[in-house]
Each structure stands twice: as structure tokens, then as C-alpha cells.
Protein backbone atom coordinates (compact mmCIF):
# COMPACT_ATOMS: atom_id res chain seq x y z
CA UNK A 1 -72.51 -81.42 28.26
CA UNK A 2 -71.53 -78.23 26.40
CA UNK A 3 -68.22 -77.13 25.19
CA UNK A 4 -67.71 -74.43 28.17
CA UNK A 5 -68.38 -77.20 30.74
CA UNK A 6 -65.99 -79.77 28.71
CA UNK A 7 -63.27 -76.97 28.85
CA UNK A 8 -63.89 -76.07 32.22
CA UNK A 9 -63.78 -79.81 33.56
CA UNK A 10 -60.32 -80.46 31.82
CA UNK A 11 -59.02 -77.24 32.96
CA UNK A 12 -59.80 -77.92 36.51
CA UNK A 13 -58.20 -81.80 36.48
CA UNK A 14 -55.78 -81.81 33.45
CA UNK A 15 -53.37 -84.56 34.98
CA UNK A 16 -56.39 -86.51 34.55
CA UNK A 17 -57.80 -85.89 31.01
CA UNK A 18 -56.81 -88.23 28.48
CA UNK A 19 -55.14 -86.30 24.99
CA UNK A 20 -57.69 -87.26 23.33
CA UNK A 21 -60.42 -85.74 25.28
CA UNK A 22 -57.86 -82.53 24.96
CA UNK A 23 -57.41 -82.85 21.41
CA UNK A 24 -61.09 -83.73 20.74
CA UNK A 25 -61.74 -80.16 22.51
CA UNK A 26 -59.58 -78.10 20.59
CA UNK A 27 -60.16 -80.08 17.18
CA UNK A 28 -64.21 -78.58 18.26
CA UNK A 29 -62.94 -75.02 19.17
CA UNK A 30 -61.01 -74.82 16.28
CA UNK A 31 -63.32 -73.79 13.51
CA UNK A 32 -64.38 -71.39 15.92
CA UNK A 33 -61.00 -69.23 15.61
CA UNK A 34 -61.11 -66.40 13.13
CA UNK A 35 -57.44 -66.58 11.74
CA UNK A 36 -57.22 -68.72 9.15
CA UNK A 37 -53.63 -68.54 10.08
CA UNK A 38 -54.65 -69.57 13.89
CA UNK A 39 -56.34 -72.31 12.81
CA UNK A 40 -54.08 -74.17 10.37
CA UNK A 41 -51.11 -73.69 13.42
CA UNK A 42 -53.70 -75.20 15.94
CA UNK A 43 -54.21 -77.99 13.04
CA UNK A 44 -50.61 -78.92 12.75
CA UNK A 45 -50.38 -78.93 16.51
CA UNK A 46 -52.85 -81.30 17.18
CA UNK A 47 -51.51 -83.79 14.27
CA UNK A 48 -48.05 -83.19 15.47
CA UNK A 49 -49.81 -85.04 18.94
CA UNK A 50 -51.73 -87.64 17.12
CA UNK A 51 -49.02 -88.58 15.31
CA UNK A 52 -46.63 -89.46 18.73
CA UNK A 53 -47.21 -92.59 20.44
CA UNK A 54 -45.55 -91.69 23.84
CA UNK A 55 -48.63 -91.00 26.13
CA UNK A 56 -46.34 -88.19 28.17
CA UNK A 57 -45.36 -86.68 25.48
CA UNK A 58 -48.88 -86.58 23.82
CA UNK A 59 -49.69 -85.15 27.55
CA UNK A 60 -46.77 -82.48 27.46
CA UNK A 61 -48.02 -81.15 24.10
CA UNK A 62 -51.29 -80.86 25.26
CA UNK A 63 -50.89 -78.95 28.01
CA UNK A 64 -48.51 -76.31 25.28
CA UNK A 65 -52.09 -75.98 23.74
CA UNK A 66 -54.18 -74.90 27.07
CA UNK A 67 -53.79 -71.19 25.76
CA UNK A 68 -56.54 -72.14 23.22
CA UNK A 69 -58.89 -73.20 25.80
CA UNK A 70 -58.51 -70.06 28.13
CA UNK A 71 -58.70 -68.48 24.89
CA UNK A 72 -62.58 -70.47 23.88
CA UNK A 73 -63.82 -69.47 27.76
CA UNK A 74 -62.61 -65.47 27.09
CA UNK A 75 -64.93 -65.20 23.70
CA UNK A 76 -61.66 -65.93 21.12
């Protein structure tokens, strides 16, 4: 399945995407940013998340990052 589709998917039923599809998204998008600045934010982000262990709040951060993802499907 490619990236676009991915995104699209957990766009269209967040609620029921795990964070670590989500995070295993954006850690793929990433690279893909041109800011080296960008990048290292979206980095800390996503550790910030891997480093909680309550699931809602893994879920609330997540959904703080969907900017990226509309971002990926507009060309960066």
C-alpha cells in the first residue's frame, strides 16, 4: 500500500489507528521534509510519544501531529 493511501486511511478513521501506525507514518514522511529544523521538531515529537506509556495520551499527541500528514498529501 503506498504512503498516500496509508495517510489517507488514517486520516479518514483516526479514532481507530493505533500510535504506532501514526508514528510509523510520520517517522516515513519525515526525511521527506526539507527543514532540517522541521524535521528534528517532528523527531522530538514522535519520541516525546514513544516515550509515554498512557495509550490516550500517546493518541492525543498524535492527533497534535496530523498537520504533517495534510502537509505529506499537499506536496510538503
Amino acid at each position: 500500500m503506498s504512503l498516500e493511501k496509508q495517510i489517507k486511511d488514517v486520516l479518514n478513521d483516526f479514532e481507530h489507528t493505533s500510535s504506532e501506525k501514526i508514528l510509523e507514518i510520520l517517522n516515513q514522511i519525515k526525511p521527506q521534509f526539507k527543514n532540517k529544523l522541521i524535521r528534528e521538531y517532528l523527531q522530538g515529537k514522535i519520541q516525546k510519544i514513544l516515550d509515554s506509556t498512557d495509550d490516550v495520551e500517546k493518541k492525543k499527541q498524535c492527533k497534535a501531529l496530523i498537520p504533517y500528514l495534510d502537509w505529506y498529501l499537499q506536496g510538503l
